[in-house]
Protein backbone atom coordinates (compact mmCIF):
# COMPACT_ATOMS: atom_id res chain seq x y z
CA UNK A 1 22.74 57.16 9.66
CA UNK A 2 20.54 60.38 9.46
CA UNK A 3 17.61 61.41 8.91
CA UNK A 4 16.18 62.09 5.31
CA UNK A 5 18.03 65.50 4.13
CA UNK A 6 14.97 66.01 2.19
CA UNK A 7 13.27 66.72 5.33
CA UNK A 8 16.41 68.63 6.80
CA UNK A 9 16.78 71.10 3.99
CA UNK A 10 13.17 72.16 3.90
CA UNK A 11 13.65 74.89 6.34
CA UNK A 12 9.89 76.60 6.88
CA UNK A 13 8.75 79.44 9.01
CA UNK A 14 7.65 81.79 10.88
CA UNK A 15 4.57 79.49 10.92
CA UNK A 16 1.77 79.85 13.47
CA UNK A 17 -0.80 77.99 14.50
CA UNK A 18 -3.11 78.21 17.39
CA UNK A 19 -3.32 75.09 19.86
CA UNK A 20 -5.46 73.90 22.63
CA UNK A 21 -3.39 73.91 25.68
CA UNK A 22 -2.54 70.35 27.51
CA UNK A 23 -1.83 70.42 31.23
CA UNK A 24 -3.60 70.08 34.34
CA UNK A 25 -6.76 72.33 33.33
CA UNK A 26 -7.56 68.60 31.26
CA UNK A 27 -8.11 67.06 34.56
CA UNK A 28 -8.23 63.56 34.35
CA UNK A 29 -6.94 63.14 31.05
CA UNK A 30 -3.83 65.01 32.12
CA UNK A 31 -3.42 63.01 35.35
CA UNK A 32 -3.73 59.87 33.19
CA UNK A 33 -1.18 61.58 31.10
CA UNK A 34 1.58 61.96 33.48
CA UNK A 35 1.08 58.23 34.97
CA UNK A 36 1.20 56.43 31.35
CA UNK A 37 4.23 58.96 30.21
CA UNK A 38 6.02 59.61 34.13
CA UNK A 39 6.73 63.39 32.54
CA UNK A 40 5.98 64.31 36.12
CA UNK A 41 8.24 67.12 35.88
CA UNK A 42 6.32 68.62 32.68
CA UNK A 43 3.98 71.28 33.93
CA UNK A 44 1.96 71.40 30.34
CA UNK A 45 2.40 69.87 27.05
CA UNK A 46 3.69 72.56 24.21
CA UNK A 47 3.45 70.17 21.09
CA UNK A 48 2.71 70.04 17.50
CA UNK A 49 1.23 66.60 18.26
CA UNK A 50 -2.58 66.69 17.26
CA UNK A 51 -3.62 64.39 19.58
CA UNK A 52 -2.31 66.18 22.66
CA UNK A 53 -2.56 69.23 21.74
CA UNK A 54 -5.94 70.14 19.22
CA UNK A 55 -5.77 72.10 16.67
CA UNK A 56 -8.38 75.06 17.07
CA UNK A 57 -8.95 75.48 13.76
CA UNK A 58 -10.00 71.75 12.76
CA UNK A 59 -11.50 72.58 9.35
CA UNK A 60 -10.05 74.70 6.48
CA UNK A 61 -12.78 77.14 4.90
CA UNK A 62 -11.88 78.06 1.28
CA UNK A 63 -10.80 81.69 2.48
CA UNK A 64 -7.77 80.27 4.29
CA UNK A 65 -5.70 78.62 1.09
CA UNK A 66 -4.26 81.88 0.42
CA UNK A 67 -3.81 82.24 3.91
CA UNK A 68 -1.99 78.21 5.10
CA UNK A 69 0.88 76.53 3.87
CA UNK A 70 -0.49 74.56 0.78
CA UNK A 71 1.68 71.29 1.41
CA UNK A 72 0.70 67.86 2.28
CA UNK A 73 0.52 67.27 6.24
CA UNK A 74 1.02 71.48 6.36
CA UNK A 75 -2.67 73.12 6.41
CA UNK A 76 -2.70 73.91 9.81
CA UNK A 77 -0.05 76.26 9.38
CA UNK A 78 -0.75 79.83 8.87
CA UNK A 79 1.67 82.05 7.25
CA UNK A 80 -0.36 85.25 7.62
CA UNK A 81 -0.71 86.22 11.54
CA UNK A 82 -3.54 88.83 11.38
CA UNK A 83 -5.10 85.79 9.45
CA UNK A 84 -5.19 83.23 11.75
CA UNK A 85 -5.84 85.52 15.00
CA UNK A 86 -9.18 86.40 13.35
CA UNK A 87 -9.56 83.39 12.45
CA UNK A 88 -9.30 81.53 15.41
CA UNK A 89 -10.90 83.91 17.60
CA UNK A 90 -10.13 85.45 21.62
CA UNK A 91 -7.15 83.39 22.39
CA UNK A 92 -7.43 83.09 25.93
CA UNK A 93 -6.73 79.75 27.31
CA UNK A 94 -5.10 78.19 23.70
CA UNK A 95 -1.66 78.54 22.59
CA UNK A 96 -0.93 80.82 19.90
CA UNK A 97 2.94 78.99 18.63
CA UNK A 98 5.12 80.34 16.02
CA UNK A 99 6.81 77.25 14.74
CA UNK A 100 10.10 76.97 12.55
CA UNK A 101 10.45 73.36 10.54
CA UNK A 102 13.72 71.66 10.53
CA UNK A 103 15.87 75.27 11.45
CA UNK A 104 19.36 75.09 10.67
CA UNK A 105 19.98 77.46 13.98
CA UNK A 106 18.15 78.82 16.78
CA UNK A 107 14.86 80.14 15.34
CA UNK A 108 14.05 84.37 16.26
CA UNK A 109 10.53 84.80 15.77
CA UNK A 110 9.35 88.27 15.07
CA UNK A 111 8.38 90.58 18.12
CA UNK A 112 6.06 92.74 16.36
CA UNK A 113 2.99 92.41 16.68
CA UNK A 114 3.04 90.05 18.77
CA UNK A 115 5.90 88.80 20.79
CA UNK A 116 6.99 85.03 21.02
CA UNK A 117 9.49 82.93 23.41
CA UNK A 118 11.17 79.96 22.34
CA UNK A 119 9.83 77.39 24.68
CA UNK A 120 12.28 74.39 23.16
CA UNK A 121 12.30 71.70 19.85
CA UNK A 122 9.56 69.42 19.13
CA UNK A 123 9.83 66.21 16.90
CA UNK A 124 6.34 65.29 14.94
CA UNK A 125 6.70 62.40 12.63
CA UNK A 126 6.46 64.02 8.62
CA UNK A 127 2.75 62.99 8.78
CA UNK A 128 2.29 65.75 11.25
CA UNK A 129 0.07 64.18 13.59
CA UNK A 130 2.51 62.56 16.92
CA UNK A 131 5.52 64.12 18.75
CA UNK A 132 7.26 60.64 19.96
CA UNK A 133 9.25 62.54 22.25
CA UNK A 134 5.94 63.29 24.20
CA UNK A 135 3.54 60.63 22.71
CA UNK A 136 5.09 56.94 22.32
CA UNK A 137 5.61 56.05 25.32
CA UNK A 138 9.43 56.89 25.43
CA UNK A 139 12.17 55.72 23.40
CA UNK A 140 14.77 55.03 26.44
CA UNK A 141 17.45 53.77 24.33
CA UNK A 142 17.83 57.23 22.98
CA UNK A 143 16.55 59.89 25.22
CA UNK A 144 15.51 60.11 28.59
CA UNK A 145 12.09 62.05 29.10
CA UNK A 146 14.28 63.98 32.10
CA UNK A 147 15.80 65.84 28.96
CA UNK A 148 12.36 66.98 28.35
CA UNK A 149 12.02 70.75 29.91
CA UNK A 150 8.55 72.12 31.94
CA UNK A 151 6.43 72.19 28.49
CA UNK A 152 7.46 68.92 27.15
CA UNK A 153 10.14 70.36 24.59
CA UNK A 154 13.61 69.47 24.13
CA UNK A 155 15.92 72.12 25.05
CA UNK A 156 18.61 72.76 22.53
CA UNK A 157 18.29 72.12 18.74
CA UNK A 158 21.79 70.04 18.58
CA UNK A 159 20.04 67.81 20.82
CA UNK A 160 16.75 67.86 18.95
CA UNK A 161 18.95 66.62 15.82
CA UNK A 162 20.33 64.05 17.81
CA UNK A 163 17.13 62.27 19.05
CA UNK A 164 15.67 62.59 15.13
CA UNK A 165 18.66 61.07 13.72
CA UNK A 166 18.99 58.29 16.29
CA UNK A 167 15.34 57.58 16.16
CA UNK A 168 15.72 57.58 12.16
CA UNK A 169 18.83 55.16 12.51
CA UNK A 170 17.21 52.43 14.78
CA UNK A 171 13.44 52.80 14.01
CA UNK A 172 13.60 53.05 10.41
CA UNK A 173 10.24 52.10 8.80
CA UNK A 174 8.17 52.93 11.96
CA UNK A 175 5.50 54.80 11.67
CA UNK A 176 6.81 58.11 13.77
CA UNK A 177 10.70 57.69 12.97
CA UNK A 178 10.50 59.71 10.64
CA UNK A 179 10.39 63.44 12.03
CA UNK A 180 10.82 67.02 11.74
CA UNK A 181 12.52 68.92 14.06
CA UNK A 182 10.22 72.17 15.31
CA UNK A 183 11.44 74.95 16.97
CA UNK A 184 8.13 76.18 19.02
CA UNK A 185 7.61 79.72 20.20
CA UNK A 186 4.76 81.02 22.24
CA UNK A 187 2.93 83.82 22.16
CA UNK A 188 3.57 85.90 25.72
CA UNK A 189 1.64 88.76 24.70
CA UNK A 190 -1.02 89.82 22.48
């Protein structure tokens, strides 16, 4: 069984959205991290998931609706770049992601003006709030977290599908089985 193709065939991006990192710079929170999840091989946390990884813009001002994706579960995504970077302020030490929802192949996000790498695939249930890959405590049965790269990301979108449909299949009706598949890119330079 798969997934909802609702959720499949709502492609979306370039999106962007600017993140507070997760990795050792959290101290004990991070090394708490690593114990509960045993990603000890995951050098920082690259998610979607709100809870990880903060949103640093918490609060939408009425000058950003023409500016965000107006969807439920989808205002913290910026559409407009030059937007958001003034928004959010000097990006040093956050994460500055262009995201793709659900792409149908490997995601290119644009170079210009600011170039991106695509660090991997994140799952985030449709509510938008937890990655289970990175956030549940594991899901054996279907992946291993080994299959997680350095940021916490899943390295190939075939294999991103694969984990959302399986988790849709055997978890259906749990509260993060639902997902979207996310290709994230990070900003290298700015």
């Amino acid at each position: 069984m798969k997934a909802p193709s609702l959720h499949e065939s709502h492609v979306l991006g370039p999106l962007y959205i600017a993140v507070e990192p997760f990795d050792a710079r959290r101290g004990d929170e991070w090394g708490k991290y690593v114990a509960w999840s045993g990603l000890s091989h995951v050098s920082e946390i690259v998610s979607l998931d709100s809870m990880l990884c903060p949103r640093v813009i918490d609060k939408i001002i009425d000058e950003d609706w023409p500016h965000i994706v107006n969807e439920n579960f989808m205002l913290d995504y910026f559409v407009d770049l030059d937007y958001l970077l003034e928004r959010a302020g000097p990006m040093k030490a956050k994460n500055l992601l262009c995201v793709f929802r659900n792409p149908e192949a490997q995601p290119k996000p644009p170079s210009d003006p600011v170039r991106f790498e695509l660090l991997g695939y994140d799952l985030v249930d449709v509510h938008g709030a937890v990655s289970p890959i990175t956030n549940c405590g594991g899901f054996p049965d279907i992946f291993r977290g080994s299959e997680l790269n350095t940021y916490g990301l899943i390295g190939s979108l075939s294999r991103a599908r694969e984990i959302q449909n399986a988790m849709f299949a055997k978890y259906k009706g749990e509260s993060h089985s639902e997902t979207h598949v996310w290709g994230v890119s990070r900003a290298i330079a700015l």
